[in-house]
Protein backbone atom coordinates (compact mmCIF):
# COMPACT_ATOMS: atom_id res chain seq x y z
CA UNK A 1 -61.15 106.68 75.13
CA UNK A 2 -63.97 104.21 75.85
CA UNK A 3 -64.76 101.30 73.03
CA UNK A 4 -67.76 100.02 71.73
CA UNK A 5 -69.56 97.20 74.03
CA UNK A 6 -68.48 94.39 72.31
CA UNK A 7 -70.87 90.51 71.89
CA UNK A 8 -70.57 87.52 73.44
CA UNK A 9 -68.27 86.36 71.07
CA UNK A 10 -65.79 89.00 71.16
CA UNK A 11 -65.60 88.90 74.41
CA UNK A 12 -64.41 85.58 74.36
CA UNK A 13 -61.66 86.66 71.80
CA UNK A 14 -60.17 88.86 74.14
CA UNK A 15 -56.45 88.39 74.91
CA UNK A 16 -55.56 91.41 77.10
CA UNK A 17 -58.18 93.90 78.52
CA UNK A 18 -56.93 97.32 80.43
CA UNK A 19 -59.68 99.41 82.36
CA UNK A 20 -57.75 102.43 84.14
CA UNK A 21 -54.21 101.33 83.28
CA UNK A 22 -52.14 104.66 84.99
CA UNK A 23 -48.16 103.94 85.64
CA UNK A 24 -46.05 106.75 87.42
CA UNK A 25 -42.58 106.56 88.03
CA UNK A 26 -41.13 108.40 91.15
CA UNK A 27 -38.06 110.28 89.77
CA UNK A 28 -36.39 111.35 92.90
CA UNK A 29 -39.34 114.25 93.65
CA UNK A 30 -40.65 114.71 90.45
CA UNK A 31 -43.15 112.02 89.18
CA UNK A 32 -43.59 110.92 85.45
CA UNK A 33 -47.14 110.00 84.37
CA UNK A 34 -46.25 107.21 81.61
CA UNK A 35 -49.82 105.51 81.63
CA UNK A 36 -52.80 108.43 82.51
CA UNK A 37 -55.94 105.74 82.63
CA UNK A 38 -55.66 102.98 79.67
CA UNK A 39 -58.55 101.31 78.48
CA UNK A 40 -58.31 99.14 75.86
CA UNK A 41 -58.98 95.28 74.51
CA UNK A 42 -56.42 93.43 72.37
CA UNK A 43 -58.18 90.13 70.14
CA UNK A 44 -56.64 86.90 69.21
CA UNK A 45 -55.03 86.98 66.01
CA UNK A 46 -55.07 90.84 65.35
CA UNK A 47 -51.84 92.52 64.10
CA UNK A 48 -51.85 95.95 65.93
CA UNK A 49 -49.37 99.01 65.54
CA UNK A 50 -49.09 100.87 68.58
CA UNK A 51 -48.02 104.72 67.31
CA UNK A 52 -46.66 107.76 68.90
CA UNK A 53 -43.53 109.82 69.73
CA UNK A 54 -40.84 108.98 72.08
CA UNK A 55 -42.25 109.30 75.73
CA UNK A 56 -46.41 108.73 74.70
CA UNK A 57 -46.49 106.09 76.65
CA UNK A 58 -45.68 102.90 74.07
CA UNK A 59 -42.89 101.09 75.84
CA UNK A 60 -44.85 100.96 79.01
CA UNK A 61 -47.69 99.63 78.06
CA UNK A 62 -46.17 96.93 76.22
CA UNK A 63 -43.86 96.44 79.38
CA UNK A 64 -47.04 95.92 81.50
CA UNK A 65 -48.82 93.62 78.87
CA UNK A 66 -45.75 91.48 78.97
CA UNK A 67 -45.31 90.99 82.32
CA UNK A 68 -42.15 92.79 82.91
CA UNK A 69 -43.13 96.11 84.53
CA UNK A 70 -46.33 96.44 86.88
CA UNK A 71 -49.05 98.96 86.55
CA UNK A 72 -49.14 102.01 89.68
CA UNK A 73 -53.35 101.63 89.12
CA UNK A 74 -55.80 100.24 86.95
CA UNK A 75 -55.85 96.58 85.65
CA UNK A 76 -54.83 94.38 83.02
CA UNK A 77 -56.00 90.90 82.76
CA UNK A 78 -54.80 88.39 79.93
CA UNK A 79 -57.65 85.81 78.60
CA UNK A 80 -59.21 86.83 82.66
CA UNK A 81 -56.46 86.82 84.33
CA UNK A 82 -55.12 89.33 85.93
CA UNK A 83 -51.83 90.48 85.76
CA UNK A 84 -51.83 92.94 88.17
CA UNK A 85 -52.51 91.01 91.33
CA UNK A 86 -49.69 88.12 90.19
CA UNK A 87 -46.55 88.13 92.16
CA UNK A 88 -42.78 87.21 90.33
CA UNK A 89 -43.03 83.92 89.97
CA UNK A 90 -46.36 84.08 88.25
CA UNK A 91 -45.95 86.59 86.24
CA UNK A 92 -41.83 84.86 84.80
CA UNK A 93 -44.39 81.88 83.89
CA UNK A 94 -46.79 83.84 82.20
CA UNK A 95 -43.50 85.50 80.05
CA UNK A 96 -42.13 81.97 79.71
CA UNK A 97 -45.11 80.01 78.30
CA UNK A 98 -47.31 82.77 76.54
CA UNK A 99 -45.10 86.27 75.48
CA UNK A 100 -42.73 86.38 73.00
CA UNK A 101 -40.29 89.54 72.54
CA UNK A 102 -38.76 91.31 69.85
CA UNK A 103 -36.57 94.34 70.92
CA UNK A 104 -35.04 96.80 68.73
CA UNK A 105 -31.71 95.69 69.43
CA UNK A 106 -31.02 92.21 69.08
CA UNK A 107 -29.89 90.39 71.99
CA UNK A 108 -28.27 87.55 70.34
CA UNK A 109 -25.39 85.92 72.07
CA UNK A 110 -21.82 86.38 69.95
CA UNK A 111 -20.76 82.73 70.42
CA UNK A 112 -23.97 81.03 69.64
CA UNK A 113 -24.73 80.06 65.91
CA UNK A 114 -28.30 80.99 64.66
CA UNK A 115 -29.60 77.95 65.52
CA UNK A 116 -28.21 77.60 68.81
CA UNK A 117 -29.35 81.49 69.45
CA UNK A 118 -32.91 79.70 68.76
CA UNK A 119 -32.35 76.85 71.08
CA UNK A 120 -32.03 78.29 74.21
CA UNK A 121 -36.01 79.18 74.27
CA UNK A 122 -36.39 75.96 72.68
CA UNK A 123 -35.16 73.80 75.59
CA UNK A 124 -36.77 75.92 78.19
CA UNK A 125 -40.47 75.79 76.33
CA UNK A 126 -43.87 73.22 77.03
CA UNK A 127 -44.71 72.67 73.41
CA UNK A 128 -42.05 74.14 71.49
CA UNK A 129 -41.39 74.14 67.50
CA UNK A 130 -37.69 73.20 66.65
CA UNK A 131 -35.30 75.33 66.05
CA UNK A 132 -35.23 74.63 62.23
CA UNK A 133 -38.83 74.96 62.10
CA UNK A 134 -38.83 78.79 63.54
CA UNK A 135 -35.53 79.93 61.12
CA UNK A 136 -37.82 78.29 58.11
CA UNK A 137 -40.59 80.68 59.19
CA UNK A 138 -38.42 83.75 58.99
CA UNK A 139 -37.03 82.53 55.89
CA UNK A 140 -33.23 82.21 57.57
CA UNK A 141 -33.36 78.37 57.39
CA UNK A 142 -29.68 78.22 55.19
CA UNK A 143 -28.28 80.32 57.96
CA UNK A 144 -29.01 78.05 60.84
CA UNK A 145 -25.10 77.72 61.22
CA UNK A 146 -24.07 81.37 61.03
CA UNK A 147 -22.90 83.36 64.22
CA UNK A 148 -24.46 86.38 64.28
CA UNK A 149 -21.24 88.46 62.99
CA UNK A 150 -21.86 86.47 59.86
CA UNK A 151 -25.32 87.85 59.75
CA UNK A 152 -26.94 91.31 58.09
CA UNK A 153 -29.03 93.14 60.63
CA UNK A 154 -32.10 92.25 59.11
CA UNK A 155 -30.60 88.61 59.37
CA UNK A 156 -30.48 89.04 63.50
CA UNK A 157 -33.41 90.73 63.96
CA UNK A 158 -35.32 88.08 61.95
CA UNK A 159 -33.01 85.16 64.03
CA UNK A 160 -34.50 87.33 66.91
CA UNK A 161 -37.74 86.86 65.81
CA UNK A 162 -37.40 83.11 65.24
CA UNK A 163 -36.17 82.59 68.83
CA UNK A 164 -39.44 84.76 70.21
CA UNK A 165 -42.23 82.33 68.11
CA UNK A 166 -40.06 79.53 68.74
CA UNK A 167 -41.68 78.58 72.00
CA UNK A 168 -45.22 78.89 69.82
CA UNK A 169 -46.31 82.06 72.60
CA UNK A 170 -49.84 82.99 72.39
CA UNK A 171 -48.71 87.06 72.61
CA UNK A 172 -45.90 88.44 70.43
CA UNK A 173 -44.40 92.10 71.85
CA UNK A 174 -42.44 94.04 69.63
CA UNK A 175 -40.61 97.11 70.41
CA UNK A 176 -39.09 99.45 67.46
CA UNK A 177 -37.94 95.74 65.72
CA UNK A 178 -37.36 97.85 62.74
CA UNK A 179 -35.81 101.10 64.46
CA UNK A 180 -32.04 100.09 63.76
CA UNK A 181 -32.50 99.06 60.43
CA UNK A 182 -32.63 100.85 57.05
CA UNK A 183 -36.13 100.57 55.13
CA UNK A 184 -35.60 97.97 52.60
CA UNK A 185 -34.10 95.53 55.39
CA UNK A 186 -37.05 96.92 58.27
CA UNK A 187 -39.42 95.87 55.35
CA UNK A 188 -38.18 92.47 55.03
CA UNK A 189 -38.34 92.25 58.97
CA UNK A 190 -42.29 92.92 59.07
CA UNK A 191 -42.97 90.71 56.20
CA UNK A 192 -41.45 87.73 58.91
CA UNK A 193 -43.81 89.04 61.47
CA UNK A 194 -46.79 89.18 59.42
CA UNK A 195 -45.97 85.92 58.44
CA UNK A 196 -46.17 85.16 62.10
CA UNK A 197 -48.97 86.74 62.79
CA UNK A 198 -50.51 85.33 60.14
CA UNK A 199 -49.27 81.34 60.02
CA UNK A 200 -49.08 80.82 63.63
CA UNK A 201 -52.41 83.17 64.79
CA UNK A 202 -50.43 84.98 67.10
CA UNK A 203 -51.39 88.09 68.62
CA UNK A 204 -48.99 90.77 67.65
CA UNK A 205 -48.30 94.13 68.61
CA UNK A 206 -45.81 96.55 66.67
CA UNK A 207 -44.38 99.49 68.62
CA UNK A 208 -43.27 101.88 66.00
CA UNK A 209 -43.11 105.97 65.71
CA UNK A 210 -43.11 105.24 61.96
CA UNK A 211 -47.20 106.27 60.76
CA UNK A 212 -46.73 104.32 57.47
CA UNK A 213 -45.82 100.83 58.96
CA UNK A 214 -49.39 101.26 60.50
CA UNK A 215 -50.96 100.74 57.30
CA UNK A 216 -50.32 96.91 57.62
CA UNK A 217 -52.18 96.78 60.87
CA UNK A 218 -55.88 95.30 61.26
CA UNK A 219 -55.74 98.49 63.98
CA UNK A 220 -53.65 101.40 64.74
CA UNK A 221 -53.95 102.69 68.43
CA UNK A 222 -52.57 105.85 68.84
CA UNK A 223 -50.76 106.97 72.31
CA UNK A 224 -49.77 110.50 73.19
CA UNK A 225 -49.06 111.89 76.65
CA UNK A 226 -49.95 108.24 78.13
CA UNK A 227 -52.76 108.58 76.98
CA UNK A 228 -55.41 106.68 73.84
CA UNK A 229 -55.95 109.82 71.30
CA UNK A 230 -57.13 107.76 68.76
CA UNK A 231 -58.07 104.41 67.37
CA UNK A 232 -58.09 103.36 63.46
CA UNK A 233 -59.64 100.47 61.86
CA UNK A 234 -57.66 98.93 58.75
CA UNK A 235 -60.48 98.10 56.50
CA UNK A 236 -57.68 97.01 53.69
CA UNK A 237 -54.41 96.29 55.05
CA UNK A 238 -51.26 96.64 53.24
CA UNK A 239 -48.96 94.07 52.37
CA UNK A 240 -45.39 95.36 53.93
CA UNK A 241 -43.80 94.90 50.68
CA UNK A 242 -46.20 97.76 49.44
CA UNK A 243 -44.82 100.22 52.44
CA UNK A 244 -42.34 102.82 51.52
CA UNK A 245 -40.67 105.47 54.01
């Protein structure tokens, strides 16, 4: 699906641009077309929902955008750069200092306490926010001492959250961060990462096969068969707490 020709000044919002993106994965001798020619532009600041079914090509193109999986053709360069031609150790700097990751599962470590869960990006980070600051922002600051058995799920995934924005990244990936969780709680979860999005400016993409959590998206960017099928503008977004499914 080709996009309009955007201005000068668009141009120079651009975080990630993909002309061609195509991944295939060799499957003993059968090969799996993931990615079938991607061309799209991501802007600083946007909130996007990336929709489809399992297998339309989501995960992998968020994998590739991250910097942990590499495209089989095509190119994707962040703010010019481009990702495609880095080796490792470029592209484990470009996860460290600029992407942020929220997973559906939570990836917290048993024996750490929230805050210490938190930490761990904290100490590695250039310009970091502490790790009180980032459970404030997800609204978990009187759980800062709680291990994450102590915690709902909604609790984690938002501590998951906190630990992903707590190294202030420029890109924030998220993959199904509401897919284990029940609607009330997965509601509570994207009203931290609109908060995000919108306190910190942070470029955020949602996975989700959920069509209604779109509706808080400046853009929805449809994927089926690896492939764009369609592209909707927001022109009133929804608040999450107004989302029901």
């Amino acid at each position: 699906m080709e996009q309009k020709k955007q201005d000068n000044g668009e141009e120079n919002k651009i975080v990630f641009r993909t002309r061609g993106l195509t991944k295939v994965y060799d499957m003993g001798e059968v090969q799996v077309h993931a990615l079938r020619g991607i061309d799209l532009d991501l802007y600083s600041g946007e909130l996007v929902v990336l929709l489809g079914a399992s297998g339309s090509g989501k995960s992998t193109l968020v994998n590739i955008l991250g910097g942990l999986d590499t495209a089989t053709e095509g190119s994707v360069l962040y703010r010019g750069n481009d990702l495609t031609q880095a080796g490792d150790r470029e592209l484990t700097r470009y996860r460290r200092q600029y992407v942020g990751f929220v997973f559906q599962f939570y990836n917290l470590i048993p024996s750490l306490t929230a805050l210490e869960n938190v930490a761990i990006v904290t100490e590695i980070a250039d310009n970091p926010m502490t790790p009180e600051e980032a459970l404030e922002l997800v609204e978990l600051g009187d759980r800062a001492d709680h291990f994450p058995s102590q915690l709902s799920g909604g609790q984690q995934q938002r501590v998951a959250i906190a630990r992903a924005i707590a190294k202030r990244p420029a890109v924030l990936l998220c993959d199904e961060p509401t897919g284990a969780l029940d609607s009330r709680t997965g509601i509570i979860v994207l009203e931290a990462l609109e908060r995000v999005n919108r306190e910190l400016g942070t470029t955020t993409v949602i996975i989700t096969h959920n069509v209604v959590q779109g509706e808080m998206a400046g853009r929805v960017i449809q994927l089926k068969d690896g492939r764009i099928s369609d592209i909707h503008v927001n022109e009133q977004r929804k608040a999450p707490s107004e989302l029901s499914w």
